[in-house]
PDB file of N, CA and C in Angstrom:
ATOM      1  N   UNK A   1     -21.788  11.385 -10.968  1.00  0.00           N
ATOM      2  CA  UNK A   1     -20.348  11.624 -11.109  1.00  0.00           C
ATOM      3  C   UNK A   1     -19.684  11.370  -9.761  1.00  0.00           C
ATOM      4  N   UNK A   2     -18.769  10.419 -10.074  1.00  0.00           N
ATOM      5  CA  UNK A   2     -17.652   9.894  -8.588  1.00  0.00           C
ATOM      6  C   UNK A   2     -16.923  11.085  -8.039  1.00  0.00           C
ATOM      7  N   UNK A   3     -16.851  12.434  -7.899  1.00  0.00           N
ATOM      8  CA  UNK A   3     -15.762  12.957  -7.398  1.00  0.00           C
ATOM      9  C   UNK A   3     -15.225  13.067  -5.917  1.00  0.00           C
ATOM     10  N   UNK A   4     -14.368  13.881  -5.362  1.00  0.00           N
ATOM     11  CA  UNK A   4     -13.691  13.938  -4.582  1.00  0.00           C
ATOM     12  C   UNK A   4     -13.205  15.305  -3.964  1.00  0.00           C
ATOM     13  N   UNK A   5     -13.254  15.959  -2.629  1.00  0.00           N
ATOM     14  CA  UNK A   5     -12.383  17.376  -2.935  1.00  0.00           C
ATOM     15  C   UNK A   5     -10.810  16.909  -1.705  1.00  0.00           C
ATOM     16  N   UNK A   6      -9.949  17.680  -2.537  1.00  0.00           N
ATOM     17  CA  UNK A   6      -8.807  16.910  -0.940  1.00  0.00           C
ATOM     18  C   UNK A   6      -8.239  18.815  -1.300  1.00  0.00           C
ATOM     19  N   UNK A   7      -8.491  19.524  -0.532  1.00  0.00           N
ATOM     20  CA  UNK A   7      -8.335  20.899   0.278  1.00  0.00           C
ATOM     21  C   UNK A   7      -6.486  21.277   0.172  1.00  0.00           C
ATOM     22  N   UNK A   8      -5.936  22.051   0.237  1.00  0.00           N
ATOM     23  CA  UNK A   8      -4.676  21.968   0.113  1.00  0.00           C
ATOM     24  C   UNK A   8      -4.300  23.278   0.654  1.00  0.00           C
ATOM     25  N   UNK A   9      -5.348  24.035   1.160  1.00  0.00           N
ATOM     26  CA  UNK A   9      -5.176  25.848   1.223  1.00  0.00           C
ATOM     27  C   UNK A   9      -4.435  26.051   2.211  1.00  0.00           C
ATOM     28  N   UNK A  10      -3.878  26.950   2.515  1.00  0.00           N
ATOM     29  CA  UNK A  10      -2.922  27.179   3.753  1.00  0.00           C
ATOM     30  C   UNK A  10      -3.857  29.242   4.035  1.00  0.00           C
ATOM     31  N   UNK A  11      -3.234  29.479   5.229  1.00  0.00           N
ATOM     32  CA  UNK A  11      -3.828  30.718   5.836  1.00  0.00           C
ATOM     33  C   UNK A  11      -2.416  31.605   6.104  1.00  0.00           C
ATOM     34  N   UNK A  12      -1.277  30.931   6.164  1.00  0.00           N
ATOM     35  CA  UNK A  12      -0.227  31.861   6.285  1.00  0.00           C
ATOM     36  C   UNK A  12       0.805  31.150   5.253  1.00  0.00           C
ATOM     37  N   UNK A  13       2.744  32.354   5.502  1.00  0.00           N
ATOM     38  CA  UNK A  13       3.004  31.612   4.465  1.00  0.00           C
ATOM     39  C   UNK A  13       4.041  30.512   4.568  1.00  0.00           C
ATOM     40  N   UNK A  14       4.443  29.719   3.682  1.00  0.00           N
ATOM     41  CA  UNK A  14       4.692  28.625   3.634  1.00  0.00           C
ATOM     42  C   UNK A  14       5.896  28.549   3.018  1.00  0.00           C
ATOM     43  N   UNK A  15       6.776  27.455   3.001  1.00  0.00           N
ATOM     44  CA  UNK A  15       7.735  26.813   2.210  1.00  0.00           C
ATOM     45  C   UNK A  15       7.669  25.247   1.968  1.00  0.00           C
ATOM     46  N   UNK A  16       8.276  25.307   1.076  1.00  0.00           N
ATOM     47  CA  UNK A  16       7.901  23.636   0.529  1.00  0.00           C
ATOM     48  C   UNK A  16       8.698  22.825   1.040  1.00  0.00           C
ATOM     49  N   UNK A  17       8.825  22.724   2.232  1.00  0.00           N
ATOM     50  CA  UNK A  17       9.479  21.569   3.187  1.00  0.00           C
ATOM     51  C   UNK A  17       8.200  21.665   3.953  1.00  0.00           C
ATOM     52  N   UNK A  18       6.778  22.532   4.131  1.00  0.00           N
ATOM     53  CA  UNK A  18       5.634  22.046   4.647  1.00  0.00           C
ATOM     54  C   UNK A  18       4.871  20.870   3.797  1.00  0.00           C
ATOM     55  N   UNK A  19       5.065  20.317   4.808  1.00  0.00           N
ATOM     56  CA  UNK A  19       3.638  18.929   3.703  1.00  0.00           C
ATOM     57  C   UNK A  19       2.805  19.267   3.410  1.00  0.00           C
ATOM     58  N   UNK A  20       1.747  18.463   2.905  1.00  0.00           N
ATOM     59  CA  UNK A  20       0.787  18.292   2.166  1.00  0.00           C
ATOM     60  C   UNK A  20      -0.020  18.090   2.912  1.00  0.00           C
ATOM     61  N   UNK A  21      -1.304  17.811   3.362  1.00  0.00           N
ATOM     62  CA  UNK A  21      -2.547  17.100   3.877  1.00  0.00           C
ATOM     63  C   UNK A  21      -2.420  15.572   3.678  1.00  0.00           C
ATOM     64  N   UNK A  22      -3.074  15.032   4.464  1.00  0.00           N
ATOM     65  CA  UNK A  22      -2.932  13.564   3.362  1.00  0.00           C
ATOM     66  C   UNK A  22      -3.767  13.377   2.794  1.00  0.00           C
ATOM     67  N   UNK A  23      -3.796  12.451   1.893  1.00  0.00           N
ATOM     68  CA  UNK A  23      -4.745  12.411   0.654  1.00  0.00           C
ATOM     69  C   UNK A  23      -5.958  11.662   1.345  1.00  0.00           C
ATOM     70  N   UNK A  24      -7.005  11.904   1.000  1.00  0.00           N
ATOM     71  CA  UNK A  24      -8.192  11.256   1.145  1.00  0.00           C
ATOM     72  C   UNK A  24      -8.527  10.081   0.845  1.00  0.00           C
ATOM     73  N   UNK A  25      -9.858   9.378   1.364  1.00  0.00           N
ATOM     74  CA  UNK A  25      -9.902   8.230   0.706  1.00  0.00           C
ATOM     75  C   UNK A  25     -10.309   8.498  -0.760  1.00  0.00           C
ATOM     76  N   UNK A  26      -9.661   7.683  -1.560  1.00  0.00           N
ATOM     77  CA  UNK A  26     -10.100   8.055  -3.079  1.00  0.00           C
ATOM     78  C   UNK A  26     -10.858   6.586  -3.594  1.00  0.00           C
ATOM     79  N   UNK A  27     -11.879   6.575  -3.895  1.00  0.00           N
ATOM     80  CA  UNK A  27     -12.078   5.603  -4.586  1.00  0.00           C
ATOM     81  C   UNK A  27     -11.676   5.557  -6.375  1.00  0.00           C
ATOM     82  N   UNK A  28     -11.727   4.233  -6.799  1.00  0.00           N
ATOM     83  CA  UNK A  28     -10.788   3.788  -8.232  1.00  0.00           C
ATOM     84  C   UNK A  28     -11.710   4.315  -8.983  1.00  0.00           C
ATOM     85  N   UNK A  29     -10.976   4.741  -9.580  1.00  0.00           N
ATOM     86  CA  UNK A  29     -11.565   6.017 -10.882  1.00  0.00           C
ATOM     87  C   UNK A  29     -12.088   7.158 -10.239  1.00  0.00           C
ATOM     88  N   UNK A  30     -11.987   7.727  -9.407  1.00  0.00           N
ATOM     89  CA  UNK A  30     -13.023   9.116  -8.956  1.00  0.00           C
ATOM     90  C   UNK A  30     -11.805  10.086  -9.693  1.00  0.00           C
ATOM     91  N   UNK A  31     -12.800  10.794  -9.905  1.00  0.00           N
ATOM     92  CA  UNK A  31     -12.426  12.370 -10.277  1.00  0.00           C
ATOM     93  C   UNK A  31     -11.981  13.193  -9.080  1.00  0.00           C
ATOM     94  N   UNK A  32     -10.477  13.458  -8.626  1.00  0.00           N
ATOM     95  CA  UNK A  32     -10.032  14.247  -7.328  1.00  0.00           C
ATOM     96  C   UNK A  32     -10.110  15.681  -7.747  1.00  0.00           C
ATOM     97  N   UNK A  33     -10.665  16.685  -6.824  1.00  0.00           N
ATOM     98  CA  UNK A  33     -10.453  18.195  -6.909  1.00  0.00           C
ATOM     99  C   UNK A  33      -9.627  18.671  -6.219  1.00  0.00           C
ATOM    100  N   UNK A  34      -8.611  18.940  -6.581  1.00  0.00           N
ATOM    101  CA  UNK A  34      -7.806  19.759  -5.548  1.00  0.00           C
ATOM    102  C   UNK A  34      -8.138  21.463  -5.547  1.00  0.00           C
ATOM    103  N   UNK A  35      -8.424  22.122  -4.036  1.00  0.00           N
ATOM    104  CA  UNK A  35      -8.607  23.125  -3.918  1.00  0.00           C
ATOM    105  C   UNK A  35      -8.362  24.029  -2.854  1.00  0.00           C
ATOM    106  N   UNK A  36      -8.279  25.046  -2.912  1.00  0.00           N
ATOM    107  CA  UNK A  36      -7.998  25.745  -1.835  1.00  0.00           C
ATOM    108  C   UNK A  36      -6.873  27.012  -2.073  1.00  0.00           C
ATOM    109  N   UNK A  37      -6.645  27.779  -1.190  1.00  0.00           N
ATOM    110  CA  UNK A  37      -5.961  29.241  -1.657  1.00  0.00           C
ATOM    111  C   UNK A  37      -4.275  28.740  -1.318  1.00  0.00           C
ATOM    112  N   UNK A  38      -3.496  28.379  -2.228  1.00  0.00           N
ATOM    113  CA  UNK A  38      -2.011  28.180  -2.237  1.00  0.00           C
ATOM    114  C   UNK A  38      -1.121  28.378  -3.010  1.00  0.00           C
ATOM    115  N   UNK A  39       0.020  28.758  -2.658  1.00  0.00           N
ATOM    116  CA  UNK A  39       1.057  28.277  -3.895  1.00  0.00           C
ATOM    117  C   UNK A  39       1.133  27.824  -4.474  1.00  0.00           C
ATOM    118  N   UNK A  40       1.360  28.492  -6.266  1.00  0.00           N
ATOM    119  CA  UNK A  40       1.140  27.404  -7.744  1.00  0.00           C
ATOM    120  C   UNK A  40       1.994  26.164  -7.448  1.00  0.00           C
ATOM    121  N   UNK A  41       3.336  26.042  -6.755  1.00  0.00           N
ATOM    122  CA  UNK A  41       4.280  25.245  -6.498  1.00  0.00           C
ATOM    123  C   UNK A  41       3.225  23.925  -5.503  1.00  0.00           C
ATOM    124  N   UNK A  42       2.823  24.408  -4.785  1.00  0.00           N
ATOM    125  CA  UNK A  42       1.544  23.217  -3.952  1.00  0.00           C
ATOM    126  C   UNK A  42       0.782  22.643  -4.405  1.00  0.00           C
ATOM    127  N   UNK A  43       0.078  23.301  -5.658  1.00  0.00           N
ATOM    128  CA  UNK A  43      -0.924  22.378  -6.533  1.00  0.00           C
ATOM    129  C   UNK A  43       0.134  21.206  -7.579  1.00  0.00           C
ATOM    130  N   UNK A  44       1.437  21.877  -8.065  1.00  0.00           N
ATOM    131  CA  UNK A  44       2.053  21.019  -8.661  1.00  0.00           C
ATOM    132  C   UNK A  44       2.528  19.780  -7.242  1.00  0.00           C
ATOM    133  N   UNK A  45       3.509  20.155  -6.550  1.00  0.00           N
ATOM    134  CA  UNK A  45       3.799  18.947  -5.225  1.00  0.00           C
ATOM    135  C   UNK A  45       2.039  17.519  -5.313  1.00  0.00           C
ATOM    136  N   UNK A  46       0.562  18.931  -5.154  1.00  0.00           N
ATOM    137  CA  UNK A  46      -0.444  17.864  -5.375  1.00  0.00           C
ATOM    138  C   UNK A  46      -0.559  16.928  -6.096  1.00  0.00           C
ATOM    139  N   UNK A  47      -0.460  17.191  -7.480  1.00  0.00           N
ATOM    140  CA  UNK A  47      -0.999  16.437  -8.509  1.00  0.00           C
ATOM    141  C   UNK A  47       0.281  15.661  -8.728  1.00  0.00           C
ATOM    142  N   UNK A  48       1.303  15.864  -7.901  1.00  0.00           N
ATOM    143  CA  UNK A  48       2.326  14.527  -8.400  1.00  0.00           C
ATOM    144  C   UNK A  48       2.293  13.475  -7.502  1.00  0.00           C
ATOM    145  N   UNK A  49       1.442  14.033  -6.114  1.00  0.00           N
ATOM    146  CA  UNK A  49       1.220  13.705  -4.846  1.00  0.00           C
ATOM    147  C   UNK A  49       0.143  12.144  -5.602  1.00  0.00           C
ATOM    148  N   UNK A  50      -0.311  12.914  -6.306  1.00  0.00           N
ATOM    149  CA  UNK A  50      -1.640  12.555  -6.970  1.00  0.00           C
ATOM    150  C   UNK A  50      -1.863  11.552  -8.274  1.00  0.00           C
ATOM    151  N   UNK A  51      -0.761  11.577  -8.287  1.00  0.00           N
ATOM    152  CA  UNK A  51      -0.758  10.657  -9.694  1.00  0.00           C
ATOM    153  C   UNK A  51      -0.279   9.135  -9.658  1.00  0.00           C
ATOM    154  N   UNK A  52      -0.114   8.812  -8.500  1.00  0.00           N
ATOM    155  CA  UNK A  52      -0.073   6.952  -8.085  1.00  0.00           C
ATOM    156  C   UNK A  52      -1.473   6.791  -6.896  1.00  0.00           C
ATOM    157  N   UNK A  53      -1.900   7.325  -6.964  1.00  0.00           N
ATOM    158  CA  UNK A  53      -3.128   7.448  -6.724  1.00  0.00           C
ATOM    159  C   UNK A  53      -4.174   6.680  -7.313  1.00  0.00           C
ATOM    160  N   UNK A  54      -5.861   5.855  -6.780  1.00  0.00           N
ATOM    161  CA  UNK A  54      -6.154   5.401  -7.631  1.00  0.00           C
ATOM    162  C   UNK A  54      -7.199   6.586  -8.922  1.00  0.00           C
ATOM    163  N   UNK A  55      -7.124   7.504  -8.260  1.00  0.00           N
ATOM    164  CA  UNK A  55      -8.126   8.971  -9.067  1.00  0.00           C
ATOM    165  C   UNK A  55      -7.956   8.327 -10.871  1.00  0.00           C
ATOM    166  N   UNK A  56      -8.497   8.335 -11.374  1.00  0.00           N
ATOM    167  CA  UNK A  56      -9.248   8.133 -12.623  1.00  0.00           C
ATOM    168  C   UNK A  56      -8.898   9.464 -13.286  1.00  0.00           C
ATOM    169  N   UNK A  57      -8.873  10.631 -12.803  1.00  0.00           N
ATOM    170  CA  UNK A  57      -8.601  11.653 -13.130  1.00  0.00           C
ATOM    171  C   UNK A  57      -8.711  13.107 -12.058  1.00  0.00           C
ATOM    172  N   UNK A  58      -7.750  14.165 -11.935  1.00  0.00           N
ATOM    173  CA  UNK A  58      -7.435  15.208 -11.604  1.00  0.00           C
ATOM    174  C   UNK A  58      -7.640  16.515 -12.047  1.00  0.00           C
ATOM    175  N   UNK A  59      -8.705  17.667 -11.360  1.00  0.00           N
ATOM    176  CA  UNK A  59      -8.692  18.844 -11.585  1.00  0.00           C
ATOM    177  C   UNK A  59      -8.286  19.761 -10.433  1.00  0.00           C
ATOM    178  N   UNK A  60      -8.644  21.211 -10.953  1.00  0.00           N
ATOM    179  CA  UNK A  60      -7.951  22.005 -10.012  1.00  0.00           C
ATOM    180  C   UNK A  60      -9.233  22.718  -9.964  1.00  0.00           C
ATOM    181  N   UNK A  61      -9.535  23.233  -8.545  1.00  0.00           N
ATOM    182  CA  UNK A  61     -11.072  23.911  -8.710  1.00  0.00           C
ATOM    183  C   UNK A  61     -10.623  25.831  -8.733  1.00  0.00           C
ATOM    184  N   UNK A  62     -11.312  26.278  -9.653  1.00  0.00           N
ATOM    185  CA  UNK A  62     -11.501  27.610  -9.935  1.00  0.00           C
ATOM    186  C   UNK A  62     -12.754  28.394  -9.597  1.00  0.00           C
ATOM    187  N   UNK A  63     -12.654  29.237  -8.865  1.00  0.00           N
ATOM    188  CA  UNK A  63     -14.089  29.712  -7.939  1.00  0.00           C
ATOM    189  C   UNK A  63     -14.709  30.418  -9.637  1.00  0.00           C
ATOM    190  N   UNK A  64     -14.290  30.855 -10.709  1.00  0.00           N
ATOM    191  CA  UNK A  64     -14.543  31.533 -11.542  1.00  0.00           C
ATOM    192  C   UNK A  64     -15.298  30.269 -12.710  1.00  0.00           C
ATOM    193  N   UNK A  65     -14.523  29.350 -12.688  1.00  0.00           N
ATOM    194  CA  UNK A  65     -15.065  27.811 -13.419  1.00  0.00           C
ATOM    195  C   UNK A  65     -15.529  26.908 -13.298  1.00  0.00           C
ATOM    196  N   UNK A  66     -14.802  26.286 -12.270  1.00  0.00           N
ATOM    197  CA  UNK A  66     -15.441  25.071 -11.769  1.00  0.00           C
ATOM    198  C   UNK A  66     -13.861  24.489 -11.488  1.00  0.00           C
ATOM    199  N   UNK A  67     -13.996  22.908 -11.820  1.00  0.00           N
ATOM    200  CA  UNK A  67     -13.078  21.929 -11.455  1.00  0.00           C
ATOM    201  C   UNK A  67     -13.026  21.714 -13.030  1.00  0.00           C
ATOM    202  N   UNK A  68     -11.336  21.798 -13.194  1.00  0.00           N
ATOM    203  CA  UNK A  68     -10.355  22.247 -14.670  1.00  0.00           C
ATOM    204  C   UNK A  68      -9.771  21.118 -14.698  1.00  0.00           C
ATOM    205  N   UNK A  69     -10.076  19.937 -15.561  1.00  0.00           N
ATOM    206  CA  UNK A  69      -9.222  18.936 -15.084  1.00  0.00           C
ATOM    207  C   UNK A  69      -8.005  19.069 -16.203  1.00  0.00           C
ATOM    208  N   UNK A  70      -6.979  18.276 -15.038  1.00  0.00           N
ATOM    209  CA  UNK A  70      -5.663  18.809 -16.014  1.00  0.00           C
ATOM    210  C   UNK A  70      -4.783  17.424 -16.030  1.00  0.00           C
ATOM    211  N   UNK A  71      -5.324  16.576 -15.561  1.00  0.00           N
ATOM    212  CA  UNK A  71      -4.754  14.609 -15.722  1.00  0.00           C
ATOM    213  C   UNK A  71      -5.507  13.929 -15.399  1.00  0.00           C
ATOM    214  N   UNK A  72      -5.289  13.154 -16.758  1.00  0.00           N
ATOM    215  CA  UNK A  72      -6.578  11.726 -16.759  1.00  0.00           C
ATOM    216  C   UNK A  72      -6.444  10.535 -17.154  1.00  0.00           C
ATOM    217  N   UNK A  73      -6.361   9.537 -16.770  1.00  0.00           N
ATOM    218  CA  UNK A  73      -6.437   8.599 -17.200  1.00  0.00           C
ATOM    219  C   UNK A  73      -7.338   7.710 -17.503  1.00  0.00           C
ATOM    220  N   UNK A  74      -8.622   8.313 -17.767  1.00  0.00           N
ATOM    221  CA  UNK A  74     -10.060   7.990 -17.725  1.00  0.00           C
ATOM    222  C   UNK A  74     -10.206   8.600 -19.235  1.00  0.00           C
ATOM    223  N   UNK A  75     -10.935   7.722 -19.889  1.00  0.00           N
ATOM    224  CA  UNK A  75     -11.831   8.309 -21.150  1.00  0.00           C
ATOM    225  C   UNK A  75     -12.915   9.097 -20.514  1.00  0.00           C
ATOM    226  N   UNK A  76     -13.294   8.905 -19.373  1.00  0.00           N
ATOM    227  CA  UNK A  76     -14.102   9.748 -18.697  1.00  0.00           C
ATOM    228  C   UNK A  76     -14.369  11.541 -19.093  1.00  0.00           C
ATOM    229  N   UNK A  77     -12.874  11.919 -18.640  1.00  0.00           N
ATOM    230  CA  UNK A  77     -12.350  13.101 -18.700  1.00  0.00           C
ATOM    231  C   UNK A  77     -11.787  13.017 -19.238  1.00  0.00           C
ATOM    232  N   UNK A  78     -11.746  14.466 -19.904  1.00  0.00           N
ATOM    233  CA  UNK A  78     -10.439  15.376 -20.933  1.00  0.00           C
ATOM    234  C   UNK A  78      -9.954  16.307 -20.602  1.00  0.00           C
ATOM    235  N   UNK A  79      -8.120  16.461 -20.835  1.00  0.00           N
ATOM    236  CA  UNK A  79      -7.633  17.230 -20.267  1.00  0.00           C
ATOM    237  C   UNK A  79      -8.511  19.050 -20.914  1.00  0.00           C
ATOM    238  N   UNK A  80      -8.446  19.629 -19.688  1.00  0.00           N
ATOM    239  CA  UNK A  80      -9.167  20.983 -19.760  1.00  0.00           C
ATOM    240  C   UNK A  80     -10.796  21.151 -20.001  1.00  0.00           C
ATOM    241  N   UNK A  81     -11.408  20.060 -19.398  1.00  0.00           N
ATOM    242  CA  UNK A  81     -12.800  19.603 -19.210  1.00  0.00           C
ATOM    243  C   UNK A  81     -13.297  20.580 -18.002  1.00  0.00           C
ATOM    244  N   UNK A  82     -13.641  21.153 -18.349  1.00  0.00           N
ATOM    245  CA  UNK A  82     -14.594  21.827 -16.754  1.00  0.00           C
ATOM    246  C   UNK A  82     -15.571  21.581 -16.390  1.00  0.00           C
ATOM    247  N   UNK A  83     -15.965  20.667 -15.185  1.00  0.00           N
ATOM    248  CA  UNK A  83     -16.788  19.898 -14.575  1.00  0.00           C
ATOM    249  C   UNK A  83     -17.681  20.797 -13.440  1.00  0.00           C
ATOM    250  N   UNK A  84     -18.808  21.056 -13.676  1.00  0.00           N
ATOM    251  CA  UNK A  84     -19.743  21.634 -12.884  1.00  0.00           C
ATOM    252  C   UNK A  84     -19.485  20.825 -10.993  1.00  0.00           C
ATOM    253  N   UNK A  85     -19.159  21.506 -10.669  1.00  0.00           N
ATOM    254  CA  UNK A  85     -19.010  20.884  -8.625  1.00  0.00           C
ATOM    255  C   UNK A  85     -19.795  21.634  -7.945  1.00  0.00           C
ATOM    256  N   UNK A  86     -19.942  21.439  -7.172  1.00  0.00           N
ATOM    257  CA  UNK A  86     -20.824  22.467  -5.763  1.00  0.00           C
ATOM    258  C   UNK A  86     -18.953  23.125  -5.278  1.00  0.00           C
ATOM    259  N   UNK A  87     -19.636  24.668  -4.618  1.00  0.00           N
ATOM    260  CA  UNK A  87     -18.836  25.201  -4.206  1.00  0.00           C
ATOM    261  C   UNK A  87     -17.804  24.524  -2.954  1.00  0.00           C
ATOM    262  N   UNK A  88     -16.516  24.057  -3.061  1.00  0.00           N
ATOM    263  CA  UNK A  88     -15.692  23.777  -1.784  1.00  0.00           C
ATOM    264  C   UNK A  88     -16.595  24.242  -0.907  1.00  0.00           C
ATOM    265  N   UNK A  89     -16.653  23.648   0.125  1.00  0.00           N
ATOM    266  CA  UNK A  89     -17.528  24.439   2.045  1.00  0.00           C
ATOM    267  C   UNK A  89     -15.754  25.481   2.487  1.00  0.00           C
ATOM    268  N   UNK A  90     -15.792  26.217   2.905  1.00  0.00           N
ATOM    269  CA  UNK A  90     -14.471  26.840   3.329  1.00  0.00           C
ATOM    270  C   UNK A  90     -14.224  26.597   5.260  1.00  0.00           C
ATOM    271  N   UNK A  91     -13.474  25.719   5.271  1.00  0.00           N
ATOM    272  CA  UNK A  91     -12.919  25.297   6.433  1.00  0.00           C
ATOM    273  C   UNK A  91     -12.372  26.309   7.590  1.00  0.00           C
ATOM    274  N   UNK A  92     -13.148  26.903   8.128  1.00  0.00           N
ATOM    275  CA  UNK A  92     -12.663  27.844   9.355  1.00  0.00           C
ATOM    276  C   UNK A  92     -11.851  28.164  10.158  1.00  0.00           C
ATOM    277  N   UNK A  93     -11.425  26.387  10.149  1.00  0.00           N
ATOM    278  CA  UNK A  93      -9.874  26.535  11.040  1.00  0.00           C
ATOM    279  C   UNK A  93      -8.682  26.871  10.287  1.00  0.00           C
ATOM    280  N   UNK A  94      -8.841  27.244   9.232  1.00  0.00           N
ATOM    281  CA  UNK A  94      -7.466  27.203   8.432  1.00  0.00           C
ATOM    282  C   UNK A  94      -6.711  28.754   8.925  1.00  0.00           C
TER     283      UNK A  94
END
């Protein structure tokens, strides 16, 4: 499985005139995870971030599920597919 994780978490708080990360390299068709501890409003900004993108398809990772995908343009994936991932690594500097 092609996937991807592109991190989005923030450590303090925020308003949405803060950017985004930039997007990762994505290769055509990979499955992107977006993850990390943020504002529901940040995962949406993501996945729109995310959708001229070449990702094949988009989930959101849930420490309780996995990676929830919620846009696809892949027969690959279906929307609300939960895809087994290894746990995000949690980034220290954040």
């Amino acid at each position: 499985m092609n996937y991807i994780f592109y991190p989005i978490g923030v450590d303090r708080p925020i308003s949405p005139e803060d950017s985004l990360p930039p997007l990762p390299d994505i290769p055509r068709g990979a499955l992107v995870v977006v993850e990390g501890r943020a504002p529901i409003w940040r995962y949406g900004m993501a996945l729109h971030m995310l959708h001229g993108s070449p990702a094949g398809a988009v989930a959101f990772y849930d420490p309780r599920l996995g990676a929830v995908v919620v846009a696809t343009h892949s027969p690959s994936w279906s929307v609300g597919e939960i895809v087994d991932v290894p746990t995000p690594t949690v980034d220290k500097n954040l």
